[in-house]
Protein backbone atom coordinates (compact mmCIF):
# COMPACT_ATOMS: atom_id res chain seq x y z
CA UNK A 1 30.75 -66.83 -27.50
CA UNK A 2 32.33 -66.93 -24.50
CA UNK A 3 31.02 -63.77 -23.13
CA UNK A 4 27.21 -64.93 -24.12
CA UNK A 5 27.64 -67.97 -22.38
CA UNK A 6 28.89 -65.86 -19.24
CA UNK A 7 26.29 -63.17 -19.13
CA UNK A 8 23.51 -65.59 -19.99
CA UNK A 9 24.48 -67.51 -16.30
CA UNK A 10 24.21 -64.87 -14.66
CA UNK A 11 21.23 -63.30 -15.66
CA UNK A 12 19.56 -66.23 -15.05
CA UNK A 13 20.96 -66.85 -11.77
CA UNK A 14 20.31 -63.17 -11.16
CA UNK A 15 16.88 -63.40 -12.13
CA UNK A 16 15.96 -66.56 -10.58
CA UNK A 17 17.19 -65.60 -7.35
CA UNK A 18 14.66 -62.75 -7.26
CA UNK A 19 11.58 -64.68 -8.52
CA UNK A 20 11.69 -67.03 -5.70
CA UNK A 21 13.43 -64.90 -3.36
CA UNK A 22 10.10 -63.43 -1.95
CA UNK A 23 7.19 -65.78 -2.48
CA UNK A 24 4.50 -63.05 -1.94
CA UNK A 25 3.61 -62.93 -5.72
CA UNK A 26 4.06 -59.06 -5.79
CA UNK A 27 6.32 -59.25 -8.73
CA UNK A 28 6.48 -61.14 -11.71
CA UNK A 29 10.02 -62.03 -13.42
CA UNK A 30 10.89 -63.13 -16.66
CA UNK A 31 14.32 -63.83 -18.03
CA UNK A 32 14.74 -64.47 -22.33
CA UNK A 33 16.58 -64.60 -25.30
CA UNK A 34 16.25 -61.80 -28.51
CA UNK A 35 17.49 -61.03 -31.65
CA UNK A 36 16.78 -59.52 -35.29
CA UNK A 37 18.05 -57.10 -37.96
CA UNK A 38 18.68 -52.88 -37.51
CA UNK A 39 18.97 -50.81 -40.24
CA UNK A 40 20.97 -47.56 -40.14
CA UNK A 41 20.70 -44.04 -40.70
CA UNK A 42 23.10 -41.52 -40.79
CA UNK A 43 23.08 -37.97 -40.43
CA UNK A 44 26.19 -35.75 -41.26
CA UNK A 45 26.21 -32.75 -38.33
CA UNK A 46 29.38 -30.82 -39.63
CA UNK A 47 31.16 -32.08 -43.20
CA UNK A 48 34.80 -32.15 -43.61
CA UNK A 49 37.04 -33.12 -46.56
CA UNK A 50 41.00 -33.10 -47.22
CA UNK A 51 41.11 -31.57 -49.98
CA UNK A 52 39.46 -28.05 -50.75
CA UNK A 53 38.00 -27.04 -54.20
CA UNK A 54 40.20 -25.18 -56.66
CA UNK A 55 40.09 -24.31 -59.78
CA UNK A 56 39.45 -27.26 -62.01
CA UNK A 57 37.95 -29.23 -59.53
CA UNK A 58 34.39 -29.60 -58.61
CA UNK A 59 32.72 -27.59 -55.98
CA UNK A 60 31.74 -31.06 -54.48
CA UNK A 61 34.45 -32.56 -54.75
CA UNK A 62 34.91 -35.10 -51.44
CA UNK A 63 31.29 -34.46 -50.35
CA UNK A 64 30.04 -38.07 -48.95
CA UNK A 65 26.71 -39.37 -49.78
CA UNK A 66 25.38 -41.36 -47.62
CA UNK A 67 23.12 -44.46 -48.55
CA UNK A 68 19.04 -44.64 -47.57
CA UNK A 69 18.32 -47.13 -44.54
CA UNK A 70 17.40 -50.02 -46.39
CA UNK A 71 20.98 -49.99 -47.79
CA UNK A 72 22.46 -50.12 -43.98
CA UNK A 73 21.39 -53.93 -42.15
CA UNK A 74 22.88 -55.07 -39.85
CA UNK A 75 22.46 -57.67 -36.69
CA UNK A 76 21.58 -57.98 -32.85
CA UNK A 77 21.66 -60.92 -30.38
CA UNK A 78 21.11 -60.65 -26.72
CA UNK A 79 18.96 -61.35 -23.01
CA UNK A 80 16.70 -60.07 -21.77
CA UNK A 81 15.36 -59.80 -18.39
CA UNK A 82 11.60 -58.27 -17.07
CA UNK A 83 9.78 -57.34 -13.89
CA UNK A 84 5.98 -56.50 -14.17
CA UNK A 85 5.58 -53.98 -11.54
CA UNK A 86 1.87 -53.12 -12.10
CA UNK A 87 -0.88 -55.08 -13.89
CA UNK A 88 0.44 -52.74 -16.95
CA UNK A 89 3.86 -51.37 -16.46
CA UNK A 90 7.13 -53.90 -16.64
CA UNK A 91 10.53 -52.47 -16.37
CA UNK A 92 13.64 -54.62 -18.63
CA UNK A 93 17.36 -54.68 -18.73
CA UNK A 94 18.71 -56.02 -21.75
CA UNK A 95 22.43 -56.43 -22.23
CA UNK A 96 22.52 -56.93 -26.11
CA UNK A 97 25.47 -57.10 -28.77
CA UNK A 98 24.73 -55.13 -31.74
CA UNK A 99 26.39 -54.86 -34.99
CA UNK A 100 25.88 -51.64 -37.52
CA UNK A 101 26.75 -51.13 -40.95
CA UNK A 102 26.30 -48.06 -43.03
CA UNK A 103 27.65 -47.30 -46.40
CA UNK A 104 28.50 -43.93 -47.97
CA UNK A 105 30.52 -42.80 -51.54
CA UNK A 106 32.41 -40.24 -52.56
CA UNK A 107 33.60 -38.60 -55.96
CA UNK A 108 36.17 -36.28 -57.02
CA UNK A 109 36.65 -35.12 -60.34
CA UNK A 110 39.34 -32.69 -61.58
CA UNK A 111 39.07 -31.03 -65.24
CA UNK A 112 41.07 -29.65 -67.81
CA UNK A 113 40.22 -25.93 -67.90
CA UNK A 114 40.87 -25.91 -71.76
CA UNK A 115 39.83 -28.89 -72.39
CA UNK A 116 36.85 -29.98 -70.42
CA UNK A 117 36.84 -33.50 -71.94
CA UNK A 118 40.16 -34.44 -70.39
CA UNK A 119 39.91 -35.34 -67.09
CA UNK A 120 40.43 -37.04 -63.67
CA UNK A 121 37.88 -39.00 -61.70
CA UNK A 122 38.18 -40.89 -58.69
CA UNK A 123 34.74 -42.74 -57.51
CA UNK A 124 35.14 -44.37 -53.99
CA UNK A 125 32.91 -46.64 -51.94
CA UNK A 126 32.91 -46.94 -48.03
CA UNK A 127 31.10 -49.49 -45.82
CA UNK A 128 31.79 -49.05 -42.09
CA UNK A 129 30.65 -51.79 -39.50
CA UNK A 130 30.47 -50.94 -36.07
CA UNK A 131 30.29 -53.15 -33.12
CA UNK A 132 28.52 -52.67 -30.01
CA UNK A 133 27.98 -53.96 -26.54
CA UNK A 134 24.63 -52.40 -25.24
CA UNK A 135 22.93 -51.99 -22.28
CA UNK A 136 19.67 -50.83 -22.58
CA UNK A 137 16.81 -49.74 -19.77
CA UNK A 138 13.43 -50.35 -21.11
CA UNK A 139 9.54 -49.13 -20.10
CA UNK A 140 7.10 -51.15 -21.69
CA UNK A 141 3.28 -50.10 -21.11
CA UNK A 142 0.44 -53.28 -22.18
CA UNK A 143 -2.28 -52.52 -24.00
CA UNK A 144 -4.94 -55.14 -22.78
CA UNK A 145 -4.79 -58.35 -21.16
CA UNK A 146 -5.39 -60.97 -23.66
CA UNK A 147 -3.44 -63.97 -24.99
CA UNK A 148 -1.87 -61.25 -27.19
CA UNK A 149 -1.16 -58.10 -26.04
CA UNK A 150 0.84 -55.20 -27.78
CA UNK A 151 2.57 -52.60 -26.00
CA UNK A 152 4.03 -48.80 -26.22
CA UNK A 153 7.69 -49.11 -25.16
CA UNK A 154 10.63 -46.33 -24.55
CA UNK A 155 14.13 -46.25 -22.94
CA UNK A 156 17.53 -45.28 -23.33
CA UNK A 157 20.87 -47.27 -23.60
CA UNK A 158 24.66 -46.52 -22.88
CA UNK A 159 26.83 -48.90 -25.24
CA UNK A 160 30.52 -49.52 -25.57
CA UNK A 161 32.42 -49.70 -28.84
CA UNK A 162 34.09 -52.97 -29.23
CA UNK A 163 35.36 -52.86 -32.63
CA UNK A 164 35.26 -51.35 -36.02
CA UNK A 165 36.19 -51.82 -39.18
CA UNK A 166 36.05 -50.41 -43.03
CA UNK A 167 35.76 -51.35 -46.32
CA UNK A 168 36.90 -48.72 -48.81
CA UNK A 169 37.07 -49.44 -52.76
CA UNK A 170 37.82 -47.25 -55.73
CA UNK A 171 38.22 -46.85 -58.94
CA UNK A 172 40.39 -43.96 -60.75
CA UNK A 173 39.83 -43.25 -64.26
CA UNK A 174 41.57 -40.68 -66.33
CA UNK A 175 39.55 -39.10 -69.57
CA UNK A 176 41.15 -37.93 -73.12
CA UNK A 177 39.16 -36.45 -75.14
CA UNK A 178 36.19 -38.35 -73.22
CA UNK A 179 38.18 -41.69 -73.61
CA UNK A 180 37.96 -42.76 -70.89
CA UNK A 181 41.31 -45.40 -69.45
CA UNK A 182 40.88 -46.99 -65.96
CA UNK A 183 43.87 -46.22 -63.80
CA UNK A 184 43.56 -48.25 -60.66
CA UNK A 185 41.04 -49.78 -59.06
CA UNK A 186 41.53 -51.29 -56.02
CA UNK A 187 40.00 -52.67 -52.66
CA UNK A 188 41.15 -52.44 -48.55
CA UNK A 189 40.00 -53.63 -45.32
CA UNK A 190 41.26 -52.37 -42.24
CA UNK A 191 40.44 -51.43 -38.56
CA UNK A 192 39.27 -48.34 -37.80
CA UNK A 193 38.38 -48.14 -34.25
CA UNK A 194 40.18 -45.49 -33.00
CA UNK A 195 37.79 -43.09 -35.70
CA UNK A 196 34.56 -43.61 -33.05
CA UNK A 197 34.34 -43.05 -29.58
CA UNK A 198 34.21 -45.06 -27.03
CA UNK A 199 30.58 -44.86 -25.54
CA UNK A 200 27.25 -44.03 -27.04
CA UNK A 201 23.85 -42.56 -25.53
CA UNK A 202 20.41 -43.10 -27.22
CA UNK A 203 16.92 -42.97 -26.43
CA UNK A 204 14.68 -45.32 -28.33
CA UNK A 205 10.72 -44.97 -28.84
CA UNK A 206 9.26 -48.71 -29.35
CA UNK A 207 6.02 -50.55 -29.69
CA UNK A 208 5.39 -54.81 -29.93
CA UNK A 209 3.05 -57.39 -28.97
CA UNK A 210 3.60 -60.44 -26.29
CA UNK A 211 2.48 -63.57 -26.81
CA UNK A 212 1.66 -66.33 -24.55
CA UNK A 213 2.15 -69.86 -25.27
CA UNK A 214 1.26 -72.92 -23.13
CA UNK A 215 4.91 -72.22 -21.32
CA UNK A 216 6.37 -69.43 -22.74
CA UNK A 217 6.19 -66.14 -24.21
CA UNK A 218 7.07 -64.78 -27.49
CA UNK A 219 7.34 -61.44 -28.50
CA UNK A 220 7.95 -59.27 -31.24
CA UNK A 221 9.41 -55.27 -30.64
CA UNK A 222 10.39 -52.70 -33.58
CA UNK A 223 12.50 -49.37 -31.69
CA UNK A 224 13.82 -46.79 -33.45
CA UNK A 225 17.20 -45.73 -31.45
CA UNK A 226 18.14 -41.83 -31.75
CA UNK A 227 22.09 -40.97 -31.15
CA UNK A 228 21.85 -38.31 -28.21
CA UNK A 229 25.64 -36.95 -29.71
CA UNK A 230 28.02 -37.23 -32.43
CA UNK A 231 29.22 -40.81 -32.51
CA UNK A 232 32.67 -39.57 -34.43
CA UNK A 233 36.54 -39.21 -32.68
CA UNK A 234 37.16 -35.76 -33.63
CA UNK A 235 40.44 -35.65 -32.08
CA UNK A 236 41.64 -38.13 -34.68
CA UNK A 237 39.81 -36.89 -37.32
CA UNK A 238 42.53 -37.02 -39.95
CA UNK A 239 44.93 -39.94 -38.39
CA UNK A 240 43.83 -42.78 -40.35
CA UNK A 241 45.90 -42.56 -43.27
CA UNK A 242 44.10 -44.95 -44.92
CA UNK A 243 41.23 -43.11 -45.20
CA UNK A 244 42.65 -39.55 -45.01
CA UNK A 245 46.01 -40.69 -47.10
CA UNK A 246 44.80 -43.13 -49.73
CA UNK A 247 41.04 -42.10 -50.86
CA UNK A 248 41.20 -38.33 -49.83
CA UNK A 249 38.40 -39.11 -46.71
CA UNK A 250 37.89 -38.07 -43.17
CA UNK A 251 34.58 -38.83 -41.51
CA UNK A 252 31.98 -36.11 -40.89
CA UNK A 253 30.63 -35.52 -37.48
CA UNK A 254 27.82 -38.16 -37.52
CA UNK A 255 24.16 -38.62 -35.88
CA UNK A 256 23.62 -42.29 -35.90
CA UNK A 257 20.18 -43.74 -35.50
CA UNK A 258 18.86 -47.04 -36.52
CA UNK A 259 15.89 -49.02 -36.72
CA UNK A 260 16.07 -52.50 -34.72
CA UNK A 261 13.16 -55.18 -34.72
CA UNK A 262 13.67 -57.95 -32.25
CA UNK A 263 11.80 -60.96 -31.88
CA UNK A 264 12.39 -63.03 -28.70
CA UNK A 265 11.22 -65.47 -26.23
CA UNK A 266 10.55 -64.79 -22.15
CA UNK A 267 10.64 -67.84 -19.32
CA UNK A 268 8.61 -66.72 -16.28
CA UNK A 269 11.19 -67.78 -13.47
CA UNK A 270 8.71 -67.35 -10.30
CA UNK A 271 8.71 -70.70 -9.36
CA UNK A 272 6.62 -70.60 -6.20
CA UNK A 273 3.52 -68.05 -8.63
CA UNK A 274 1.21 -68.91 -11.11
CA UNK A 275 -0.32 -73.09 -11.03
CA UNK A 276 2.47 -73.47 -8.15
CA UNK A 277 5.68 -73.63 -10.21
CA UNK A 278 4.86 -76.88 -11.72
CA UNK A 279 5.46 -75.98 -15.06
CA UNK A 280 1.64 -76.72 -16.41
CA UNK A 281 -0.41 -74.48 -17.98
CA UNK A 282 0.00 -71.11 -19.11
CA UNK A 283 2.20 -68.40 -17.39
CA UNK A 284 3.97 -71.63 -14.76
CA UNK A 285 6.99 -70.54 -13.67
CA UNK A 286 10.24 -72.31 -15.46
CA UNK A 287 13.42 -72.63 -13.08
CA UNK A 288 16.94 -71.83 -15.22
CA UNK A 289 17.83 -75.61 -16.34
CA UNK A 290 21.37 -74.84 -15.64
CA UNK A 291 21.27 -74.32 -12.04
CA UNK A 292 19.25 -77.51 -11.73
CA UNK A 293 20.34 -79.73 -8.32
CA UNK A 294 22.37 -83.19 -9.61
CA UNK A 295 21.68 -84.73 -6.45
């Protein structure tokens, strides 16, 4: 909490600075608050397993399947700060902490040769959430000039990882004579960081719509953010023995995208623009309450 509070003065003292810095009414600044739901997809580039199929087991056997979007939500909170720089173009920074979930299983299944209806299953379940601090670099283009006005947007981000962790459950069940007698089933949390690198790339099409209220502005923004690399740590691939050790997994090399739709609201900060800063009417500038005089 402590960081929002932090990056939330200084954007706004950041921004406000600039609105009123100039007083020539060539730029327009807005600083804001967003946040909404993603939904992830994953893409295996290159597979790996720990164990290899033999006889008895199936050819399969350790293969991940990886769960549809809709299956993958997760959260985002952040600021955001514009400049319009023509009557059409506006250029944002928008320092945002995202969290991503997706969710994966895995079955391996080993069979008596002679007797096919004795046998060995294990079934596992994985849900990995992965925690981001982004910084994305945003283009937005308006289309028209109206109360509401949507928008084409498109930009790229550099994030860094600041935490990870998994969920792995599992059930073993052994088969006589298709009998089947549950073995263990069991269920582990645990960090796992160090299987991710540090830093990601994207590049995110968008499109939204602005709205503008008596003193502020709303908006609304779906993007659709595509990994520019494989988000895995390959060096240490098969160190986390409690995914290599206790459910036979390693992580695939991964493509991560995910679909994020923000909603959000914008304060125009240029307090000497629009009506004369007095706060009336549509579009009036609105100085950052915190830096407010006390005298």
């Amino acid at each position: 909490m402590r960081y929002f509070i932090f990056i939330s003065l200084l954007f706004c003292s950041f921004f406000n600075a600039a609105g009123t810095g100039g007083g020539d009414g060539k730029f327009d600044f807005w600083i804001g608050f967003k946040g909404g739901i993603n939904f992830s997809t994953v893409i295996p580039a290159k597979r790996f397993s720990v164990l290899q199929p033999s006889g008895g087991m199936e050819p399969t056997a350790g293969r991940k399947n990886y769960k549809p979007f809709y299956r993958n939500p997760g959260y985002q909170y952040g600021f955001v700060g514009l400049v319009r720089i023509t009557r059409s173009l506006l250029i944002g920074i928008e320092p945002t902490f995202s969290s991503y979930t997706f969710k994966y299983t895995s079955f391996l299944q080993w069979t008596d040769a002679a007797n096919p209806g004795n046998r060995l299953e294990i079934e596992s379940n994985f849900t990995d959430r992965l925690k981001y601090f982004e910084i994305p670099l945003e283009i937005r283009y308006e289309l028209g000039s109206g109360q509401i006005r949507p928008f084409l947007a498109g930009g790229f981000f550099y994030s860094l990882l600041t935490g990870a962790n998994g969920n792995i459950s599992s059930v073993t069940t052994q088969y006589i004579n298709e009998t089947g007698i549950e073995l263990d089933n069991n269920s582990t949390t645990g960090e796992n960081s160090g299987s991710y690198i540090k830093t990601r790339l994207a590049a995110f099409p968008g499109a939204g719509f602005f709205a503008d209220l008596s003193w502020v502005t709303l908006f609304a923004e779906a993007d659709y953010f595509i990994s520019l690399h494989n988000i895995v740590n390959e060096s240490k691939r098969y160190s986390n023995q409690q995914n290599a050790g206790g459910s036979y997994n390693v992580p695939d090399n991964l493509v991560f995208n995910n679909l994020v739709i923000n909603v959000g609201v914008l304060f125009n900060i240029n307090q000497n623009l629009k009506s004369g800063g007095g706060g009336k009417g549509k579009g009036s500038a609105v100085p950052c309450p915190v830096f407010k005089s006390k005298r």
